[in-house]
N, C-alpha and C. Protein backbone atom coordinates (compact mmCIF):
# COMPACT_ATOMS: atom_id res chain seq x y z
N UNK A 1 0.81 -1.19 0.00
CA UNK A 1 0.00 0.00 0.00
C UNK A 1 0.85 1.26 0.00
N UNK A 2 1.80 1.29 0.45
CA UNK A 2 3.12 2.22 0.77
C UNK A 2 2.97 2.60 -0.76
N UNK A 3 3.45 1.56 -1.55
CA UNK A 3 3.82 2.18 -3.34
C UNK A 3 3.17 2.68 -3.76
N UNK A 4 1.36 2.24 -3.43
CA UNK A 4 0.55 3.33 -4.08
C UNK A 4 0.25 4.79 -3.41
N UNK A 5 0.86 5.05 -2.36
CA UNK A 5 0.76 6.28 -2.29
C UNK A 5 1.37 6.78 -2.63
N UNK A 6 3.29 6.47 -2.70
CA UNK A 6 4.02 6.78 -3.15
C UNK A 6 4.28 7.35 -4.53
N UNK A 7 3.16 6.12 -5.43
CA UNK A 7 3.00 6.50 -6.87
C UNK A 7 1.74 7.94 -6.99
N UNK A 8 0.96 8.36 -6.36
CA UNK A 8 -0.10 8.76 -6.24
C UNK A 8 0.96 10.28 -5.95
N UNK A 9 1.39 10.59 -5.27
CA UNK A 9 2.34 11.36 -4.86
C UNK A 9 3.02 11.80 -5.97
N UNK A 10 3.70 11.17 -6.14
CA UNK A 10 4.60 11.24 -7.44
C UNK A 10 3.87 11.86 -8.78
N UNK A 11 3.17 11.22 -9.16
CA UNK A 11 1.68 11.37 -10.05
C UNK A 11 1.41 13.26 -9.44
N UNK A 12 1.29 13.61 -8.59
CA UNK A 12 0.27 15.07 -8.16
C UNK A 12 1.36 15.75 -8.26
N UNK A 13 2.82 15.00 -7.96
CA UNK A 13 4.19 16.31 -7.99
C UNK A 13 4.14 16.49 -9.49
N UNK A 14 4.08 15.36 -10.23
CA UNK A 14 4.53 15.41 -12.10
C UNK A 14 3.48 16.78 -12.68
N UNK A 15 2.39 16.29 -12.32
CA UNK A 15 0.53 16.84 -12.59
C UNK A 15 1.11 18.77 -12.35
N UNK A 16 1.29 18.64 -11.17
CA UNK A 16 1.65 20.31 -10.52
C UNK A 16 2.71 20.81 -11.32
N UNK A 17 3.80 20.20 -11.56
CA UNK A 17 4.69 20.85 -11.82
C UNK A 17 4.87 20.93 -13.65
N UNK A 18 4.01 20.36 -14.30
CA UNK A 18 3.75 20.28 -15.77
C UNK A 18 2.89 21.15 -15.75
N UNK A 19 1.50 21.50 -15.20
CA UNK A 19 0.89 22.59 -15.00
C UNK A 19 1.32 23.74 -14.76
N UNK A 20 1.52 24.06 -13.87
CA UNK A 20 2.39 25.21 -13.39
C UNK A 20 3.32 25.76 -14.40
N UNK A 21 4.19 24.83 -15.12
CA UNK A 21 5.02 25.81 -15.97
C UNK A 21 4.27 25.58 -17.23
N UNK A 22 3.20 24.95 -17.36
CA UNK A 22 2.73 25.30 -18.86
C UNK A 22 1.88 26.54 -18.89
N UNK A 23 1.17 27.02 -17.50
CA UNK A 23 0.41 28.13 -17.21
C UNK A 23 1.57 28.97 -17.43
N UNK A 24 2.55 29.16 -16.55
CA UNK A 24 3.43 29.80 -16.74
C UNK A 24 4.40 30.44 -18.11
N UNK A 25 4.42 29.48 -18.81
CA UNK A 25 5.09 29.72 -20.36
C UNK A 25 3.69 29.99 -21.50
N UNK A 26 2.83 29.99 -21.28
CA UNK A 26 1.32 30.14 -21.76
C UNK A 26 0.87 31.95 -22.25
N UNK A 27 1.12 32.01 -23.43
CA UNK A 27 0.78 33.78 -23.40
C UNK A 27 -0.31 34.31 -23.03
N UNK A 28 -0.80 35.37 -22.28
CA UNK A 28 -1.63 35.58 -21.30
C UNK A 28 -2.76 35.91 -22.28
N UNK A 29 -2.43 36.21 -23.40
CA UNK A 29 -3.75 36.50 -24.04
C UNK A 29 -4.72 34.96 -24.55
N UNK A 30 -3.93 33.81 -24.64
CA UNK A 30 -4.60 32.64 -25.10
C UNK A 30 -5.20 32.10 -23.85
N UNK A 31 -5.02 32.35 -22.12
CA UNK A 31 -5.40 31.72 -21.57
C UNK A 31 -6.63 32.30 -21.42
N UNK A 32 -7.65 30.82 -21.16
CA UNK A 32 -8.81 30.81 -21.19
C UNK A 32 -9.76 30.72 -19.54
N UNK A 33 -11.01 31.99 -19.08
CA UNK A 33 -11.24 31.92 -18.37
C UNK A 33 -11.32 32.41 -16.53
N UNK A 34 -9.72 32.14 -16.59
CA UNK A 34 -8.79 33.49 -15.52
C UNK A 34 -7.74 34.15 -16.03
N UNK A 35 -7.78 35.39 -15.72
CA UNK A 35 -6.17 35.95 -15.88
C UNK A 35 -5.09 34.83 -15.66
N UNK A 36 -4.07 34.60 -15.62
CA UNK A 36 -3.31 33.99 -16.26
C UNK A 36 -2.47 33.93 -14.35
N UNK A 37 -2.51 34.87 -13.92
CA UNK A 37 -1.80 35.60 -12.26
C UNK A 37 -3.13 34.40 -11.81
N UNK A 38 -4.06 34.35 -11.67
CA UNK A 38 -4.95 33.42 -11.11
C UNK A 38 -4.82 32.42 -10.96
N UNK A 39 -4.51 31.61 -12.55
CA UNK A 39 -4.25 30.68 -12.72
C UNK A 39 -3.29 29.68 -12.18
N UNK A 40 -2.11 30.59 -11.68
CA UNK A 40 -0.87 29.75 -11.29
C UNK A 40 -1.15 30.28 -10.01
N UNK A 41 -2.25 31.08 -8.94
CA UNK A 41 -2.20 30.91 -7.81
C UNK A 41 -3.29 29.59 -7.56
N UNK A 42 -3.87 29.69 -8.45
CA UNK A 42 -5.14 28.18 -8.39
C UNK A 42 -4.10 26.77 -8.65
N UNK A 43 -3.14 27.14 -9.20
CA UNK A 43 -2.64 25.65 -9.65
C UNK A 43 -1.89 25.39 -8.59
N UNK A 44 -0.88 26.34 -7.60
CA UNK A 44 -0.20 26.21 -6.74
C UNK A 44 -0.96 26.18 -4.93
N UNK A 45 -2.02 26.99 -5.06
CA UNK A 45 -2.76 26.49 -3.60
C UNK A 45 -3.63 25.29 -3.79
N UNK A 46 -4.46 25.21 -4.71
CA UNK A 46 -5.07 23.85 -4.46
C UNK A 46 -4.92 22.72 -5.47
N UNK A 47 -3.75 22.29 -4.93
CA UNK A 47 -3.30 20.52 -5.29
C UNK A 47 -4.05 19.61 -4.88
N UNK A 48 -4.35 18.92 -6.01
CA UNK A 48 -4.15 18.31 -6.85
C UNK A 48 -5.51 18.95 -8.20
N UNK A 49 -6.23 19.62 -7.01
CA UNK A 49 -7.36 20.41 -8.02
C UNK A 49 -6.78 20.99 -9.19
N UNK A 50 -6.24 22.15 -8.70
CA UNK A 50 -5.85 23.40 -9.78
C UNK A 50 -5.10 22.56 -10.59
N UNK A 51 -4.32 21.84 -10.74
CA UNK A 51 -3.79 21.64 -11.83
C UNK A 51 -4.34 20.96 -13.07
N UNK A 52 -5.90 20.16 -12.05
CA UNK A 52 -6.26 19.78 -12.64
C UNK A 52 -7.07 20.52 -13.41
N UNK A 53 -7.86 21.66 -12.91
CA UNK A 53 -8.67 22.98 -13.60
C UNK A 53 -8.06 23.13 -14.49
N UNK A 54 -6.63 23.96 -14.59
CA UNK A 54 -5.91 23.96 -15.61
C UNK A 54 -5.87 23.63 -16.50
N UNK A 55 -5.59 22.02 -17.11
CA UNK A 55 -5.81 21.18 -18.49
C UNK A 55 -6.63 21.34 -18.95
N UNK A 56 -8.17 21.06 -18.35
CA UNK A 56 -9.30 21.27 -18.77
C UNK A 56 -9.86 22.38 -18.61
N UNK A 57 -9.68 23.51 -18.25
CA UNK A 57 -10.33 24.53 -18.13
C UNK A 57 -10.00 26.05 -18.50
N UNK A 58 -8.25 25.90 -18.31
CA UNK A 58 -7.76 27.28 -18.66
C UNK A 58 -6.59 27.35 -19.51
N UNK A 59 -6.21 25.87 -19.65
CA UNK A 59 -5.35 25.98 -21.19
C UNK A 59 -5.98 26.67 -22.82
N UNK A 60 -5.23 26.95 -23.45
CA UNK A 60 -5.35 27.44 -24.59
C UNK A 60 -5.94 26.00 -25.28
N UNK A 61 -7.23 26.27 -26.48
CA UNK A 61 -7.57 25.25 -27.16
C UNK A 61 -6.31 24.99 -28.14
N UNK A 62 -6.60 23.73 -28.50
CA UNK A 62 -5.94 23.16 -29.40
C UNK A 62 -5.90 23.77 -30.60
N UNK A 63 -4.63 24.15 -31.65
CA UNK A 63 -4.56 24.67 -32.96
C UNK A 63 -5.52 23.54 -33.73
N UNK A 64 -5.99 23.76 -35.08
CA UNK A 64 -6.96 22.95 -35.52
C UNK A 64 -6.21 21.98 -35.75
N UNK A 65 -6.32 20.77 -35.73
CA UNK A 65 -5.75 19.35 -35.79
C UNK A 65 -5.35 19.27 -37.54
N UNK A 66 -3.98 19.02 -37.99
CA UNK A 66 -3.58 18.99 -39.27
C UNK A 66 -4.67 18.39 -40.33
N UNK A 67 -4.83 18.25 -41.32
CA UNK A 67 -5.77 17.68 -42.18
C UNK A 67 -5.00 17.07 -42.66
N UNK A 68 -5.31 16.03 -43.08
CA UNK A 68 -5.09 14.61 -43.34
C UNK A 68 -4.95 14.70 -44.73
N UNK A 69 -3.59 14.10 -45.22
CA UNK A 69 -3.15 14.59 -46.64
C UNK A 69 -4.15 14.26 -47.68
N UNK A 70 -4.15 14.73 -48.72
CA UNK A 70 -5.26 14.83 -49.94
C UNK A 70 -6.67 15.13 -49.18
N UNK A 71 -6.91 16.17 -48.35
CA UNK A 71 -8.05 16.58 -47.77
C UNK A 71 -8.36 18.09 -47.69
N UNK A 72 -9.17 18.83 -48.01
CA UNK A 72 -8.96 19.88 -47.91
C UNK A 72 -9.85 20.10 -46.57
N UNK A 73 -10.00 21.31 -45.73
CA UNK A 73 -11.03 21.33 -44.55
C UNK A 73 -12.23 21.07 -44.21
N UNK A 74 -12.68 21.10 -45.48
CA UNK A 74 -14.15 20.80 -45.89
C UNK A 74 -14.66 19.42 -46.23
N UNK A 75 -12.94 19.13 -46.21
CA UNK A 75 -13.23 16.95 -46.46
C UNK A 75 -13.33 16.77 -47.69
N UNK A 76 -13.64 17.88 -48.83
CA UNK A 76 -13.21 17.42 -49.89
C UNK A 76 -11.99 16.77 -50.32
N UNK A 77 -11.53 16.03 -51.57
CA UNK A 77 -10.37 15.51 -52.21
C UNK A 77 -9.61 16.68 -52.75
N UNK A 78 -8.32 16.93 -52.54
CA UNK A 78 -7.44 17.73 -53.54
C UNK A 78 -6.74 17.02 -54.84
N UNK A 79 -7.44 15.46 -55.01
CA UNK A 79 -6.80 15.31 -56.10
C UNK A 79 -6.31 15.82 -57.67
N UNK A 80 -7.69 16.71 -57.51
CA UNK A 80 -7.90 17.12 -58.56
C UNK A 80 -7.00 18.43 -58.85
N UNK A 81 -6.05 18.99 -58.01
CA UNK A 81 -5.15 19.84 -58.22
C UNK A 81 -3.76 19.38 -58.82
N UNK A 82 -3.40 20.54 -59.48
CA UNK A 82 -2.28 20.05 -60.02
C UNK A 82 -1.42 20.82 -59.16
N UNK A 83 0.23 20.17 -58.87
CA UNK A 83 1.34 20.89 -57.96
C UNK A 83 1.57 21.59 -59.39
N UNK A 84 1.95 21.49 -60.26
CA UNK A 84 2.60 22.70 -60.92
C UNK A 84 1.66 24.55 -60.61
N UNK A 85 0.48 24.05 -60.57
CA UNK A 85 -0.05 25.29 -60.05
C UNK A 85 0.50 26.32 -59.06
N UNK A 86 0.90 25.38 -58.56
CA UNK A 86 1.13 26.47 -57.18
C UNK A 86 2.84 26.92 -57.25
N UNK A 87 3.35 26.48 -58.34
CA UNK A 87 4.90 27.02 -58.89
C UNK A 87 5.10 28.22 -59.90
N UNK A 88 3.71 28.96 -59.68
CA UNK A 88 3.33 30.12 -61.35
C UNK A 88 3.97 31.38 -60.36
N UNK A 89 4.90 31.81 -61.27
CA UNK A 89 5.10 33.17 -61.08
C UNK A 89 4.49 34.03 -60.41
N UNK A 90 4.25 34.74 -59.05
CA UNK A 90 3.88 35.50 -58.90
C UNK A 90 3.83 37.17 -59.39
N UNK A 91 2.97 37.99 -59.06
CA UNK A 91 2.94 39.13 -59.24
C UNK A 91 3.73 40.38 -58.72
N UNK A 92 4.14 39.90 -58.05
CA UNK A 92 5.61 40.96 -57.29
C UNK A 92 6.71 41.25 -58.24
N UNK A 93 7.03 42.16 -57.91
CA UNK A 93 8.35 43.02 -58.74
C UNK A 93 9.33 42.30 -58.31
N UNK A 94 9.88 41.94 -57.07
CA UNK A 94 11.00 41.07 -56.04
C UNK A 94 10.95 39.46 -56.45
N UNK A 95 12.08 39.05 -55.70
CA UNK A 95 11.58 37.51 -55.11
C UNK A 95 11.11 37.47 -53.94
N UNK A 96 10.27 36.73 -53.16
CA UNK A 96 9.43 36.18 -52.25
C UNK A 96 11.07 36.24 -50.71
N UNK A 97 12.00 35.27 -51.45
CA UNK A 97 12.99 35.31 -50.52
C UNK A 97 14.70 35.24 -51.04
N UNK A 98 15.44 35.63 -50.07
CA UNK A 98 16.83 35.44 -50.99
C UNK A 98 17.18 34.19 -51.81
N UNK A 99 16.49 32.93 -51.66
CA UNK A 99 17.10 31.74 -52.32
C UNK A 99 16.48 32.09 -53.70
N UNK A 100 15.47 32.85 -53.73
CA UNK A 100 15.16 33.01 -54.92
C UNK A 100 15.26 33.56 -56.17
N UNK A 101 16.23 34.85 -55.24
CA UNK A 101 16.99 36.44 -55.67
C UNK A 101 18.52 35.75 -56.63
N UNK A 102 18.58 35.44 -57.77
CA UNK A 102 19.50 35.00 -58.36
C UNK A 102 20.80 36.18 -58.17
N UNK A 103 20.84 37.96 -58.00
CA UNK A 103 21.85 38.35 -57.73
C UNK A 103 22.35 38.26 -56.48
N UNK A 104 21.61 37.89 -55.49
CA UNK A 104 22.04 37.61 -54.15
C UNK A 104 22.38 35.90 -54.34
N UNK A 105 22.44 34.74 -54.92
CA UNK A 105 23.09 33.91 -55.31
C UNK A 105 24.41 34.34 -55.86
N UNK A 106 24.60 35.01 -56.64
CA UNK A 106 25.71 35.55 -57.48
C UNK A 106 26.63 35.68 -56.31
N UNK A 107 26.35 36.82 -55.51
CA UNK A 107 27.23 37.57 -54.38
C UNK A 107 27.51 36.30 -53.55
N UNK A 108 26.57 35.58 -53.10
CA UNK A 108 26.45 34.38 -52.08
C UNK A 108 27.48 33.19 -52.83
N UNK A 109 27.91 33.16 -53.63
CA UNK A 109 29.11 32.03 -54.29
C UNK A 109 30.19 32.96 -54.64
N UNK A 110 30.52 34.24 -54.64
CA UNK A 110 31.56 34.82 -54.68
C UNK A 110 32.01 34.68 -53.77
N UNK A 111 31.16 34.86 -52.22
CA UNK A 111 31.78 35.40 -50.92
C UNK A 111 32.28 33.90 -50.37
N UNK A 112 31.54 32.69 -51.49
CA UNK A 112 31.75 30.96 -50.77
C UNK A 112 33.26 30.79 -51.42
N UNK A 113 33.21 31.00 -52.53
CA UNK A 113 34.46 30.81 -54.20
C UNK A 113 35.19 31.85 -53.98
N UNK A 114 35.45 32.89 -53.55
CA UNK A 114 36.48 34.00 -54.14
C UNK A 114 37.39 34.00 -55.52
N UNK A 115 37.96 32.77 -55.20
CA UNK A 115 38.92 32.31 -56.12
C UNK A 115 37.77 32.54 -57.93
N UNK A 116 37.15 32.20 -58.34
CA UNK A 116 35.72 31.86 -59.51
C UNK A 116 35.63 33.05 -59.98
């Protein structure tokens, strides 16, 4: 009987202290319910409660769960798209990013090559 308290114990230290710093590292605008100062006085005075409030009650919801490849959100199929589509030239004067900027390639193998 000793072990199961022992484990039970153990279990409410893990529970508190995973709570506590996830309230804690948690940006105050996503938490849900109490100010955020509340939250980690609820998780730290009443153990084994508050931490448990916490998970279920004042964590941030879940980002939407990935969609499942060839699915679009709506559950339709994307088979019907082609990838070359989404490789068309955009409308910008620039490139998007330097890997794309062929004179900043230029400069970027001079400064690798000197010698070239």
């Amino acid at each position: 009987m000793v072990w199961l308290a022992g484990l039970i114990t153990l279990l409410t230290i893990a529970v508190w202290v995973y709570a506590f710093f996830d309230a804690l590292t948690t940006p105050a605008a996503e938490v849900r319910n109490l100010p955020k100062i509340l939250w980690l006085i609820v998780i730290a005075l009443f153990t084994p409660v508050g931490p448990l409030l916490w998970l279920f009650l004042g964590r941030p919801r879940e980002a939407d769960a990935p969609e499942p490849a060839g699915q679009s959100a709506d559950g339709t199929s994307l088979d019907h798209l082609d990838p070359a589509d989404f490789n068309q030239a955009s409308d910008r004067d620039r490139p998007l990013g330097p890997d794309d900027d062929p004179e900043f390639l230029r400069k970027l193998n001079r400064r690798i090559n000197p010698e070239e």
